[in-house]
C-alpha atoms as a PDB file:
ATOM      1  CA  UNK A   1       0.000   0.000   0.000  1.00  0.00           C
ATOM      2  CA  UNK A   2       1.144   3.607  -0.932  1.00  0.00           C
ATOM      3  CA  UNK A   3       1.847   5.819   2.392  1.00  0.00           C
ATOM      4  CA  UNK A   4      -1.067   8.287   1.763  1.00  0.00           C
ATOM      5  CA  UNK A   5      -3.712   5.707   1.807  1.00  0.00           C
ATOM      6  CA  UNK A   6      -2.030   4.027   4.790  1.00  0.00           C
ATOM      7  CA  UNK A   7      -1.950   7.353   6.232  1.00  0.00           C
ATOM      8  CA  UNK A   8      -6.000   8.037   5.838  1.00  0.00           C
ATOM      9  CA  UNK A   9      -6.789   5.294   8.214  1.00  0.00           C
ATOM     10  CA  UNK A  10      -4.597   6.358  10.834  1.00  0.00           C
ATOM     11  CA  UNK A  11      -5.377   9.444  13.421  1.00  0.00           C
ATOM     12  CA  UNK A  12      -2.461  12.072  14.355  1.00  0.00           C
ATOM     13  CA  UNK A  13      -2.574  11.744  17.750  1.00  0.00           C
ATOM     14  CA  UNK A  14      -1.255   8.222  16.596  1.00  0.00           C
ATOM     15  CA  UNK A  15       1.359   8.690  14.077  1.00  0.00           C
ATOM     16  CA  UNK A  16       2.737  11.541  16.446  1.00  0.00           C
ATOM     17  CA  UNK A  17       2.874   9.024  19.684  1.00  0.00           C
ATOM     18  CA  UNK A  18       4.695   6.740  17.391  1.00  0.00           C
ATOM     19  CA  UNK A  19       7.030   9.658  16.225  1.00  0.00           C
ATOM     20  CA  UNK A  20       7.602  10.395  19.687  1.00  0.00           C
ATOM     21  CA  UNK A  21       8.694   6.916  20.877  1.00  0.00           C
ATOM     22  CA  UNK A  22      11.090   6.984  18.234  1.00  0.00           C
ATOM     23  CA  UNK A  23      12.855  10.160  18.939  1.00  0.00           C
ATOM     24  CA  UNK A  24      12.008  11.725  15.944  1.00  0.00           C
ATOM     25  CA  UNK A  25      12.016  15.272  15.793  1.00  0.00           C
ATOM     26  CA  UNK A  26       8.515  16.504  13.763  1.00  0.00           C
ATOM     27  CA  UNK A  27       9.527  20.251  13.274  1.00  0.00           C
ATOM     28  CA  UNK A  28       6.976  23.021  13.516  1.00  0.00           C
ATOM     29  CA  UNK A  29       3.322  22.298  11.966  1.00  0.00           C
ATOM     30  CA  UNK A  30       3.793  18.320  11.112  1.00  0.00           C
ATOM     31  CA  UNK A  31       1.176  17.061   8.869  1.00  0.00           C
ATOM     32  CA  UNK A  32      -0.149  13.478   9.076  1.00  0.00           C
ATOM     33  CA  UNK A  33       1.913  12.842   6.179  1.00  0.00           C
ATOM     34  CA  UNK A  34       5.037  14.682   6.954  1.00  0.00           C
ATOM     35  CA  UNK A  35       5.002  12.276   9.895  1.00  0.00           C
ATOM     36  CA  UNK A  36       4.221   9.387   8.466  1.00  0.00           C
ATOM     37  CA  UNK A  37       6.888   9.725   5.875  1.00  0.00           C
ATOM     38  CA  UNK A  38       9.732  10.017   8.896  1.00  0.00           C
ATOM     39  CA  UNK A  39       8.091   7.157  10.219  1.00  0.00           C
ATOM     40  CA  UNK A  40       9.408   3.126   9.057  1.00  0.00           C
ATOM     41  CA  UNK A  41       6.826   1.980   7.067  1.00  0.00           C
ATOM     42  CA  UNK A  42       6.112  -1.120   8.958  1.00  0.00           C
ATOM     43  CA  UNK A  43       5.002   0.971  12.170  1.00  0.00           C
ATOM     44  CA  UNK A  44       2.912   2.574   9.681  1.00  0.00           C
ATOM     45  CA  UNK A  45       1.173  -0.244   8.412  1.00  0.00           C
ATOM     46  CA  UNK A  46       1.469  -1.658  12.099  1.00  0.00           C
ATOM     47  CA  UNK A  47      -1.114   1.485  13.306  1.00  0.00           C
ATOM     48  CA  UNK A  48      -2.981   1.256   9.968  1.00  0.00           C
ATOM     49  CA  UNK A  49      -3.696  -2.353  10.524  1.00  0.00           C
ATOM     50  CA  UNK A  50      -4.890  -1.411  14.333  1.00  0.00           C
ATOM     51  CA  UNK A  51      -7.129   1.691  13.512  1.00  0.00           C
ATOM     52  CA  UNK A  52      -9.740  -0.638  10.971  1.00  0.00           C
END
């Protein structure tokens, strides 16, 4: 799956935990998809797999 439909099904409040946990830094104004592209894409599909 492309990141921007794995991205729909997943909130912010999500993908920025997950960000967090990691240590990555999300700048000023992060978008879901900003995020989610920082993010491995196994945790993404990981928190798009747990948000259906």
């Amino acid at each position: 799956m492309e990141v921007e439909e794995l991205v729909k099904k997943v909130k912010l409040v999500d993908l920025k935990k997950a960000a967090k946990e990691r240590n990555i830094k999300l700048g000023r104004c992060p978008t879901k998809l900003s995020i989610a592209k920082k993010l491995p894409k196994e945790v993404l599909e990981e928190l798009a797999s747990k948000s259906d």
